[in-house]
Protein backbone atom coordinates (compact mmCIF):
# COMPACT_ATOMS: atom_id res chain seq x y z
CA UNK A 1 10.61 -87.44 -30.30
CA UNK A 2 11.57 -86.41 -26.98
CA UNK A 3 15.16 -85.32 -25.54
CA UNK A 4 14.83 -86.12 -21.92
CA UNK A 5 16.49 -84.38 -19.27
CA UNK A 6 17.21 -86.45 -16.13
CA UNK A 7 13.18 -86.42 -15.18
CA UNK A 8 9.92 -86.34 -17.30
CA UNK A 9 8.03 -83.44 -16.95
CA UNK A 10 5.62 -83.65 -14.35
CA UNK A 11 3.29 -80.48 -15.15
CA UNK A 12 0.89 -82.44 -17.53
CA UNK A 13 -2.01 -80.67 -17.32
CA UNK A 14 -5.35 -82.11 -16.42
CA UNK A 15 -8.15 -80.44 -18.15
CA UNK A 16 -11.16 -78.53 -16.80
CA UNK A 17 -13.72 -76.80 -18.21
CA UNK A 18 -12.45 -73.62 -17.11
CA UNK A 19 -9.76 -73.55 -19.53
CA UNK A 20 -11.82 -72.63 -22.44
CA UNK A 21 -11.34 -69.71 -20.67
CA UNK A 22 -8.01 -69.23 -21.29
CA UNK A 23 -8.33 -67.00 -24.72
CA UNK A 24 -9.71 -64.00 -22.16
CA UNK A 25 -11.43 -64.61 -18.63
CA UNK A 26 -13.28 -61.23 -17.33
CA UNK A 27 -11.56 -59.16 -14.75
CA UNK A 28 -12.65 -60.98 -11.24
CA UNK A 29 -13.23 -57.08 -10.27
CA UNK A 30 -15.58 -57.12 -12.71
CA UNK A 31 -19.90 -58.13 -11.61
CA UNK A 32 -21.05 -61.10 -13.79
CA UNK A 33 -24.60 -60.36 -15.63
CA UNK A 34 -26.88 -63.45 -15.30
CA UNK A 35 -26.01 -63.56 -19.36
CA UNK A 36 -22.80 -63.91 -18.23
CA UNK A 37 -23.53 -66.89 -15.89
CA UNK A 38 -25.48 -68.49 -18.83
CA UNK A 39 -22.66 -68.18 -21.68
CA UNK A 40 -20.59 -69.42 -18.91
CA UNK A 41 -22.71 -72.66 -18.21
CA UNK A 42 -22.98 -73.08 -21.93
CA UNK A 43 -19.18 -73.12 -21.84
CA UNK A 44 -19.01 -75.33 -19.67
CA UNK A 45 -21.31 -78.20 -20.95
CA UNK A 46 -19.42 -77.61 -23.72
CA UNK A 47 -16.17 -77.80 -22.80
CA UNK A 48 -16.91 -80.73 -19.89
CA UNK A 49 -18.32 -82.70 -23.54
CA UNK A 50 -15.78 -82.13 -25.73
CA UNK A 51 -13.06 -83.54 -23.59
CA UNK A 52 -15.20 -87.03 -22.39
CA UNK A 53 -17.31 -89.48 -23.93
CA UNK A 54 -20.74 -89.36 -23.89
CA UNK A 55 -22.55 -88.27 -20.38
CA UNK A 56 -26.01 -88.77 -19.25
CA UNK A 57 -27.37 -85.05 -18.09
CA UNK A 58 -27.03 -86.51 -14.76
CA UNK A 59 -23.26 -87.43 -14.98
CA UNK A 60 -23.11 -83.62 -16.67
CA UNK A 61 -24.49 -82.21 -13.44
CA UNK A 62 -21.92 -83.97 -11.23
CA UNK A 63 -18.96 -82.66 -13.96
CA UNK A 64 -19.78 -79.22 -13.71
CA UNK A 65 -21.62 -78.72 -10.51
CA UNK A 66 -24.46 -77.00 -12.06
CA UNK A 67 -28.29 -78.36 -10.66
CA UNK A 68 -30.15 -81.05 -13.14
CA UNK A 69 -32.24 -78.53 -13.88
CA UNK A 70 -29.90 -76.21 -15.09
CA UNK A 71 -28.49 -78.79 -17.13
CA UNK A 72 -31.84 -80.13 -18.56
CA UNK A 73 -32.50 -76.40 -19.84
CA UNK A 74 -29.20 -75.99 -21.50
CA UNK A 75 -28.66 -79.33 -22.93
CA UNK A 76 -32.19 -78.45 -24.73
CA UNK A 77 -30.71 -75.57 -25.97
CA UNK A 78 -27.84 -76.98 -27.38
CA UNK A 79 -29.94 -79.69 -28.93
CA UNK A 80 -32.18 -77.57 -30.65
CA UNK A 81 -28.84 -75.16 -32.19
CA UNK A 82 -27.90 -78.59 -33.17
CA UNK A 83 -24.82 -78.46 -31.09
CA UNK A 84 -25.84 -81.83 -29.05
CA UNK A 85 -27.01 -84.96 -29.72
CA UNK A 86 -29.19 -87.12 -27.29
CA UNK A 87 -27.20 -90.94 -28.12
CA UNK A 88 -28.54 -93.99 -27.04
CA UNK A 89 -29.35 -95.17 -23.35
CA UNK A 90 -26.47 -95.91 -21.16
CA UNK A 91 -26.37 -99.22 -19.49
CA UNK A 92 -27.33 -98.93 -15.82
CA UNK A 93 -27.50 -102.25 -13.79
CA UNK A 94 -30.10 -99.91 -11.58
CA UNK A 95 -34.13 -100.87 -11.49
CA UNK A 96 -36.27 -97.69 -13.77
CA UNK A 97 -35.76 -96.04 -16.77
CA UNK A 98 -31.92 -95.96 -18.15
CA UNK A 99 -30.84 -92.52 -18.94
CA UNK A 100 -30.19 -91.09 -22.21
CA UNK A 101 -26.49 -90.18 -23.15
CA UNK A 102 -25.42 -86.80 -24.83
CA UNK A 103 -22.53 -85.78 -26.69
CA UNK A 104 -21.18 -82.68 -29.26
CA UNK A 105 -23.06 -83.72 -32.66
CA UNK A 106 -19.20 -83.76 -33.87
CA UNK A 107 -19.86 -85.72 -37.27
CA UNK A 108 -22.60 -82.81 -38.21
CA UNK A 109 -19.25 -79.36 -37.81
CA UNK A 110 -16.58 -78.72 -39.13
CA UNK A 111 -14.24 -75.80 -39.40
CA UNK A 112 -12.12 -74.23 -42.17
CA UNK A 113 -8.20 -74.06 -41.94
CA UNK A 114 -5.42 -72.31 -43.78
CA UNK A 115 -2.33 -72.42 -43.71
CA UNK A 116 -0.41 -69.37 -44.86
CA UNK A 117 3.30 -70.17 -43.36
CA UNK A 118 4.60 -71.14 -46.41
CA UNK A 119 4.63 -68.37 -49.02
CA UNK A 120 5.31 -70.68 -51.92
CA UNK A 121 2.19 -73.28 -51.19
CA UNK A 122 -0.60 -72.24 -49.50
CA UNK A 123 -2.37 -74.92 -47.67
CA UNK A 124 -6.06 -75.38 -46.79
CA UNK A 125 -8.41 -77.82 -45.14
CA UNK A 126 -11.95 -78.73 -44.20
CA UNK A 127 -11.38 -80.01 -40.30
CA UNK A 128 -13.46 -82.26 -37.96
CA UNK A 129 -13.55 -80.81 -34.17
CA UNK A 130 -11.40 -83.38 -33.35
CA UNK A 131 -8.73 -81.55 -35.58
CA UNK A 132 -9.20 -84.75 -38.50
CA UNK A 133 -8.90 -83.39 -42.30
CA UNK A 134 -11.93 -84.28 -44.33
CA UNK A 135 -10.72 -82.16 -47.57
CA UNK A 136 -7.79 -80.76 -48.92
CA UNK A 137 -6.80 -77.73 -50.81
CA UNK A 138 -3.71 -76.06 -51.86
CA UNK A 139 -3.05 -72.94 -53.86
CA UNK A 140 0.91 -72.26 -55.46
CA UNK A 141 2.11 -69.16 -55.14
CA UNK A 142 4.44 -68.46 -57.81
CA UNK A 143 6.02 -65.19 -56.06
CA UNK A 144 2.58 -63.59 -55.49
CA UNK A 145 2.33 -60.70 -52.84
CA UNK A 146 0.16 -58.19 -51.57
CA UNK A 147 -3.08 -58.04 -53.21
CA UNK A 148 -2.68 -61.13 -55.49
CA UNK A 149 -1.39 -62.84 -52.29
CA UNK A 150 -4.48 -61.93 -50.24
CA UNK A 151 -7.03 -62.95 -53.76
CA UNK A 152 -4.97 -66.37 -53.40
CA UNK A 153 -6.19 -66.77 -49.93
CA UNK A 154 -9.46 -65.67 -50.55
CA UNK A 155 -9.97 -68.29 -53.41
CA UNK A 156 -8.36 -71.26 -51.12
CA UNK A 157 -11.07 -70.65 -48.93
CA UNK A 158 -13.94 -70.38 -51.32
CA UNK A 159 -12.73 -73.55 -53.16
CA UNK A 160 -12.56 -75.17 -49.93
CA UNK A 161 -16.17 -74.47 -49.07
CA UNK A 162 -17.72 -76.14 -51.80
CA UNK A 163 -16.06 -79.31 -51.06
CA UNK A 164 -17.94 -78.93 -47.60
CA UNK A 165 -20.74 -81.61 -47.20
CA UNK A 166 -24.22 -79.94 -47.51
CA UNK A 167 -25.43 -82.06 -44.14
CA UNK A 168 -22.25 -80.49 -42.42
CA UNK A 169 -22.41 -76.98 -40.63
CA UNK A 170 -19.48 -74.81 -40.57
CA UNK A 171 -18.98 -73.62 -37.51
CA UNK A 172 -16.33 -70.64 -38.46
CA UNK A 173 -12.91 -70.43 -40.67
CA UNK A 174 -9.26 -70.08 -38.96
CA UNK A 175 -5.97 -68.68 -40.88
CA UNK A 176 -2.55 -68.91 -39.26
CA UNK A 177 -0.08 -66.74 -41.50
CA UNK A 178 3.27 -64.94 -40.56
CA UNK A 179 3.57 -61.57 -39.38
CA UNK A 180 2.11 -59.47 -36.57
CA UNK A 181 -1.48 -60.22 -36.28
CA UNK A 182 -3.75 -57.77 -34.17
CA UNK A 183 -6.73 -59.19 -31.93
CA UNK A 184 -9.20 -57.73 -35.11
CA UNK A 185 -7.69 -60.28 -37.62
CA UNK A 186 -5.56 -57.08 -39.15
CA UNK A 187 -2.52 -58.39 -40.59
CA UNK A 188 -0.42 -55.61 -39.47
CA UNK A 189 2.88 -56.25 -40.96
CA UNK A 190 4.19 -60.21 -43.20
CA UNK A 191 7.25 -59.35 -45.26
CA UNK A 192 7.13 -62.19 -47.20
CA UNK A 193 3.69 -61.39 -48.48
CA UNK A 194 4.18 -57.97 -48.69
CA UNK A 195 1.05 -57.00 -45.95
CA UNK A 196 0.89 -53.99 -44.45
CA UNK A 197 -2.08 -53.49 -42.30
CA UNK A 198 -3.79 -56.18 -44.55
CA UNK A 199 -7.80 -56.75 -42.65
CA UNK A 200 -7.98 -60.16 -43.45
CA UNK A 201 -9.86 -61.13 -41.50
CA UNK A 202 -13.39 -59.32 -42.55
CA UNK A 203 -11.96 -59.54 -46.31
CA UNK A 204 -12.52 -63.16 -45.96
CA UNK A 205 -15.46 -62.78 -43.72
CA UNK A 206 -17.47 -60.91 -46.61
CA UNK A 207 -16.32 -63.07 -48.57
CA UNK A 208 -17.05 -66.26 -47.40
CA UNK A 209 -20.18 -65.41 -45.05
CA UNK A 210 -18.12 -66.99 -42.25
CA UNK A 211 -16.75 -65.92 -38.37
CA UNK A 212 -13.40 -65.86 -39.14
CA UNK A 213 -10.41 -65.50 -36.91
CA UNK A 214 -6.97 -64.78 -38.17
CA UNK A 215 -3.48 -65.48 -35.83
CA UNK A 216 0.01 -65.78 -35.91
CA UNK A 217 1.07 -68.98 -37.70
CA UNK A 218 3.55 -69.61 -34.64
CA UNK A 219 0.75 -68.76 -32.06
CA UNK A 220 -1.79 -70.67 -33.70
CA UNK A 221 0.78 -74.01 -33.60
CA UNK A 222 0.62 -73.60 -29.83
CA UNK A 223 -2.87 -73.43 -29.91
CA UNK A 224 -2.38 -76.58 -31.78
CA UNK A 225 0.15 -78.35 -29.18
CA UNK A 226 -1.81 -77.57 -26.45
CA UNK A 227 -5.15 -78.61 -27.77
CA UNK A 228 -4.68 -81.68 -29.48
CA UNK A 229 -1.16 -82.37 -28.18
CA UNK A 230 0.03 -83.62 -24.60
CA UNK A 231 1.66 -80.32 -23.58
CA UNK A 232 1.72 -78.72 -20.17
CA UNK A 233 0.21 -75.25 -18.93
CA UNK A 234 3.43 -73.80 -19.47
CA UNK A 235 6.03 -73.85 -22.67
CA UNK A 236 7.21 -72.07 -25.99
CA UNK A 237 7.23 -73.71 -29.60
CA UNK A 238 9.72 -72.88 -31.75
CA UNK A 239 8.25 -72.26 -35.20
CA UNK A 240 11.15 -73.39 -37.74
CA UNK A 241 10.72 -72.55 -41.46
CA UNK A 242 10.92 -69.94 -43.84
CA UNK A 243 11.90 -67.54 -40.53
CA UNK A 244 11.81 -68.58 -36.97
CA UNK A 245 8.86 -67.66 -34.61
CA UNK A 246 7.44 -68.88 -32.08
CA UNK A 247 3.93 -69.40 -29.62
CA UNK A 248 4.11 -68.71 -25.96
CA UNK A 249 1.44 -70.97 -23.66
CA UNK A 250 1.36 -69.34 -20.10
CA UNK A 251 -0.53 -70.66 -17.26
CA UNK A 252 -2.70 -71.92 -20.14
CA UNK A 253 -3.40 -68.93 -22.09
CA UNK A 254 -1.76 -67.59 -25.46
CA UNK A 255 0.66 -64.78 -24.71
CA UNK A 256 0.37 -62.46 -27.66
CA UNK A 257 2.10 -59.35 -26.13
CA UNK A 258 1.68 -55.21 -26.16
CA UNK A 259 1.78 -55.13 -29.98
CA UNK A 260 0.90 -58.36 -31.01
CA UNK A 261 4.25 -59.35 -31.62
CA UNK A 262 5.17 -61.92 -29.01
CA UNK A 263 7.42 -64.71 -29.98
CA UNK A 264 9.46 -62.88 -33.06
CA UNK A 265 12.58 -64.90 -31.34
CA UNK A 266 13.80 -65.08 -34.60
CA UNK A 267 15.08 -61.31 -34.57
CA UNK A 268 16.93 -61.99 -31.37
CA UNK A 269 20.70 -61.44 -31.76
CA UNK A 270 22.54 -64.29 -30.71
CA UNK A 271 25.61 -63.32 -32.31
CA UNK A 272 27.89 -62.25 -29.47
CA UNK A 273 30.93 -62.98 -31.46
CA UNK A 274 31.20 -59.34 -32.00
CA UNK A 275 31.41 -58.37 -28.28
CA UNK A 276 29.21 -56.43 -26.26
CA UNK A 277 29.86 -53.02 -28.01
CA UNK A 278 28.28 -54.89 -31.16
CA UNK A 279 25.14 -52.90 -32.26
CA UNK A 280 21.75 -54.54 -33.38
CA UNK A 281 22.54 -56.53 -36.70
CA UNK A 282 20.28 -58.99 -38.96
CA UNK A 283 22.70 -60.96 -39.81
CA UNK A 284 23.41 -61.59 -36.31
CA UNK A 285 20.22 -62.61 -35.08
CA UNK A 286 19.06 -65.98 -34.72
CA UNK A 287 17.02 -66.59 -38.06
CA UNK A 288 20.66 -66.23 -39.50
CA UNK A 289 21.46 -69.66 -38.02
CA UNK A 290 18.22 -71.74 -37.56
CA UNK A 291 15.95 -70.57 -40.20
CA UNK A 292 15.53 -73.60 -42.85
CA UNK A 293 16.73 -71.39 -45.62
CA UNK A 294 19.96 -71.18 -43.64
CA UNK A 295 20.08 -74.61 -42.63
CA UNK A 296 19.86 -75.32 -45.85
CA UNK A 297 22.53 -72.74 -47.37
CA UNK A 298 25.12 -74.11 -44.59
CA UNK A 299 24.53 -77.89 -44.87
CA UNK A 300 25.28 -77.66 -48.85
CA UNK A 301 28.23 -75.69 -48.14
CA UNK A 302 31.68 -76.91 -47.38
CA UNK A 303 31.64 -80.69 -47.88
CA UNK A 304 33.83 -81.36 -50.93
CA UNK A 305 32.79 -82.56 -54.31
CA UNK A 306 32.58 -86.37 -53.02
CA UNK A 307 30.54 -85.47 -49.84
CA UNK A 308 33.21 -87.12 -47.89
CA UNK A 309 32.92 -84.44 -45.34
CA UNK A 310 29.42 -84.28 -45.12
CA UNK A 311 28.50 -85.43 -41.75
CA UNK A 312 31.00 -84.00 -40.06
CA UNK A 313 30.03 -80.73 -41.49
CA UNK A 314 26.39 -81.62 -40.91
CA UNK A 315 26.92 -82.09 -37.08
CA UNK A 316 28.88 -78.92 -37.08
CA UNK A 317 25.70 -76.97 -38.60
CA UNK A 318 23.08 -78.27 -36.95
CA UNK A 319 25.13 -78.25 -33.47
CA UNK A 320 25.86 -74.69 -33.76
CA UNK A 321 22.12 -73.83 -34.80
CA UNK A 322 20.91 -75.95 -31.25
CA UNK A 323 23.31 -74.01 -29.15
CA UNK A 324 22.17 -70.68 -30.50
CA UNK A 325 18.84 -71.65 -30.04
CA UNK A 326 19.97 -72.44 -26.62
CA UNK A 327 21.28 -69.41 -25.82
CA UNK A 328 18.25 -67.33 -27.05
CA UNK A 329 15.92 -69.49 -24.79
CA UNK A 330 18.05 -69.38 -21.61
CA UNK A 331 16.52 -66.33 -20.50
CA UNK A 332 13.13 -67.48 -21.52
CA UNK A 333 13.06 -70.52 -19.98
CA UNK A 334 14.51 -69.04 -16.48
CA UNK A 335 12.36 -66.12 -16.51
CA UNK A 336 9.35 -68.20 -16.79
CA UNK A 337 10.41 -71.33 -15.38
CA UNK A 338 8.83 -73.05 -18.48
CA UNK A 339 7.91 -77.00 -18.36
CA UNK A 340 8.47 -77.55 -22.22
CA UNK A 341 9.91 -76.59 -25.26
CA UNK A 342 8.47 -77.65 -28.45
CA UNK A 343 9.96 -77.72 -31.67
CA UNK A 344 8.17 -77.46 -34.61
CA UNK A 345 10.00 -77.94 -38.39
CA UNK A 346 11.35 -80.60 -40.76
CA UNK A 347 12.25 -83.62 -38.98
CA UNK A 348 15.65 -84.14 -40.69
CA UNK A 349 16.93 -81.09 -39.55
CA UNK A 350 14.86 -80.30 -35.72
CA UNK A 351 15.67 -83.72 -34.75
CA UNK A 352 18.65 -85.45 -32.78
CA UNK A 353 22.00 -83.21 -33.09
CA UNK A 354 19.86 -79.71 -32.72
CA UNK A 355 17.53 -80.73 -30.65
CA UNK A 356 20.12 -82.28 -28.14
CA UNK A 357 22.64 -79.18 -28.25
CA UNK A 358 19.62 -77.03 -27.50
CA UNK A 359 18.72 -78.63 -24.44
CA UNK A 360 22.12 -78.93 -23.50
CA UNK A 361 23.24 -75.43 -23.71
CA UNK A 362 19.62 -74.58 -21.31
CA UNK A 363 20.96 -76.59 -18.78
CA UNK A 364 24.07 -75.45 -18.76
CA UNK A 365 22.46 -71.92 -18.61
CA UNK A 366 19.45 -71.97 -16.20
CA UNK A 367 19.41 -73.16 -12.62
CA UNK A 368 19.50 -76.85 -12.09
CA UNK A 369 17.31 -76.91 -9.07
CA UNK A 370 14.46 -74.71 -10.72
CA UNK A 371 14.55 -76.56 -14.63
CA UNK A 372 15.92 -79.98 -13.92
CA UNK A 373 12.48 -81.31 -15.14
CA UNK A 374 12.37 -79.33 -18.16
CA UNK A 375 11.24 -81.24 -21.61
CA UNK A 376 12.22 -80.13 -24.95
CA UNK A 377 10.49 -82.52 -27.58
CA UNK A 378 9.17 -81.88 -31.12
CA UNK A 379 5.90 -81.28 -32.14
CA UNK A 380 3.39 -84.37 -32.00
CA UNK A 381 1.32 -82.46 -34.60
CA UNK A 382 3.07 -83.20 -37.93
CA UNK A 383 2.42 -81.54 -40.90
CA UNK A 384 -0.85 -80.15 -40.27
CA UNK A 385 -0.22 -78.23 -37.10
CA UNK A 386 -1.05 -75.07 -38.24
CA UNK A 387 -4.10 -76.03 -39.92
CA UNK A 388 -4.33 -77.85 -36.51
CA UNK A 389 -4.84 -74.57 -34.69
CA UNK A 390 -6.56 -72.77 -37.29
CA UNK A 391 -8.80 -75.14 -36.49
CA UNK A 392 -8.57 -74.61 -32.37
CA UNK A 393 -8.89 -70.82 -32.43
CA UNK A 394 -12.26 -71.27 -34.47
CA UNK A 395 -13.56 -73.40 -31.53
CA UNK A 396 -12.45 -71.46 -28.73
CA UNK A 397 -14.07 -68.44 -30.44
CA UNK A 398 -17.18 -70.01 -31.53
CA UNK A 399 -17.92 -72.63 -28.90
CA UNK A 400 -15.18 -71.56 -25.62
CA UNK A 401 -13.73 -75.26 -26.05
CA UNK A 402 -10.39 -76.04 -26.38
């Protein structure tokens, strides 16, 4: 679902290989080692594969501008880590000997992906490359926190890896939770769980014998809109649930912040009722309005015994919700002169009125001439965006593709 503005947005990216990139280029000031040059090559084979169809090592060559024989020697690499596959001969109406097609061996990996943004269901999965569930898993968490909390996890994942197919190979396993997540996988603070400094991520990598990367649940649904979505180089998605978060895509790359805690839009105040003088209040900030809790407290409020109110009253909740939103994002948006914004949450209640008041209180509120092209649209992902971009942040760190 898309609310339009008055033009579509015309920053749809076009992919290179140098956006694998994205997660952390090198300082330019900085000399590259010839290992350097080789990972980078890798990357890019990589990367110029997992966004095309099958290339002869000659097409390859003209993709990336590396020599044939450059290309021969990696692609034999990759081949013999089982990475690649050599195909079957592409059809040439040229005289000689037809040339042999490669591609990712993308049947033969997988990755494991949980989900951890809903503190009452946890939610795993075994995932292709191409972001396709081949197994479930969920674990109920019947108020569990801290340590119990983190042994729930743990056990998601191990059940999950013995539904993997022997003749697969894992290639790593990705969590998206709440809270402020440092670059170590170190769950520094998730209320809801009760984590404080939790190091999740080498708990489950002892556990499970796996790399293992652990993110933000709202950065990793970025992750997941830009990889496998149609988003451009530049937006924000709004993480609606439990709280409100949200992912920040800039220029292409994740924007996680000084402390790790980019995005927590949900502890904005947006409640200027109060004045200016008004100090810093919870119950004024904008998880006090848009969180689905809330949503869910207002809409069941007010509407008589017969309901006869109800969508009057349901307009009037949800409007007021989008125009908070709105005004939160104002700044954002004109600060950074973002292309998109993405909204991620249930359907019934991101769609249509919210949506539409959002986007109309940013135009009202940012320059016309600098955001008149400006998109706001919810997420294409569905339900399994986090596990989504569980599953990119494994690839980017394991393979530099994205």
């Amino acid at each position: 679902m898309k609310v339009a503005s008055q033009h579509q947005n015309s920053d749809r990216r076009t992919r290179s290989a140098g956006a694998a990139f994205r997660a952390g280029s090198p300082r330019t000031a900085l000399k590259a080692t010839p290992g350097d040059a080789k990972q980078h090559n890798r990357v890019l084979v990589l990367q110029t594969l997992y966004l095309s169809d099958p290339l002869s090592r000659a097409d390859l060559a003209r993709a990336t501008g590396l020599t044939k024989v450059t290309i021969s020697g990696l692609v034999a690499e990759l081949i013999d880590e089982g990475l690649l596959r050599e195909l079957g001969h592409q059809e040439s109406q040229r005289p000689g000997k037809p040339a042999t097609l490669v591609d990712l061996a993308r049947d033969s990996h997988a990755v494991l992906a949980l989900d951890l943004s809903d503190h009452r269901r946890l939610r795993g999965a075994v995932m292709t490359i191409a972001g396709e569930v081949l197994a479930r898993a969920e674990a109920t968490n019947d108020g569990a926190v801290g340590d119990e909390a983190c042994s729930l996890t743990v056990n998601l994942a191990l059940q999950l890896q013995q539904q993997v197919d022997p003749a697969i190979s894992l290639l790593g396993l990705g969590v998206g939770t709440p809270g402020v997540v440092d670059d170590e996988g170190v769950v520094r603070t998730a209320q809801n769980l009760a984590w404080d400094d939790l190091p999740l991520q080498a708990i489950l990598e002892e556990r499970t014998g796996l790399p293992t990367v652990v993110a933000n649940d709202a950065n990793v649904a970025a992750l997941a809109e830009y990889s496998y979505g149609d988003s451009s180089d530049n937006f924000i998605l709004i993480a609606i649930g439990d709280g409100v978060g949200s992912g920040l895509i800039i220029g292409g790359r994740p924007v996680t912040g000084t402390h790790f805690a980019s995005g927590e839009i949900g502890q904005v105040m947006v409640g200027t009722d109060l004045g200016l003088e008004a100090p810093y209040s919870r119950e004024q900030v904008l998880e006090h309005w848009l969180s689905v809790p809330a949503l869910t407290r207002a809409l069941e409020g007010n509407t008589g015994s017969d309901g006869a109110n109800a969508p009057e009253h349901r307009e009037r909740v949800l409007r007021e919700a989008g125009q908070r939103l709105g005004i939160a994002l104002a700044p954002v948006v004109g600060v950074l002169n973002l292309a998109e914004v993405v909204l991620a949450g249930p359907p019934e209640l991101v769609e249509g009125t919210l949506a539409e008041a959002t986007l109309e209180i940013l135009q009202r509120r940012t320059m016309s001439d600098s955001h008149s092209n400006l998109v706001l649209r919810t997420s294409s992902q569905g339900k399994d965006l986090v596990l989504r971009g569980a599953t990119a942040i494994v690839l980017t760190e394991q393979l530099g593709v994205s």
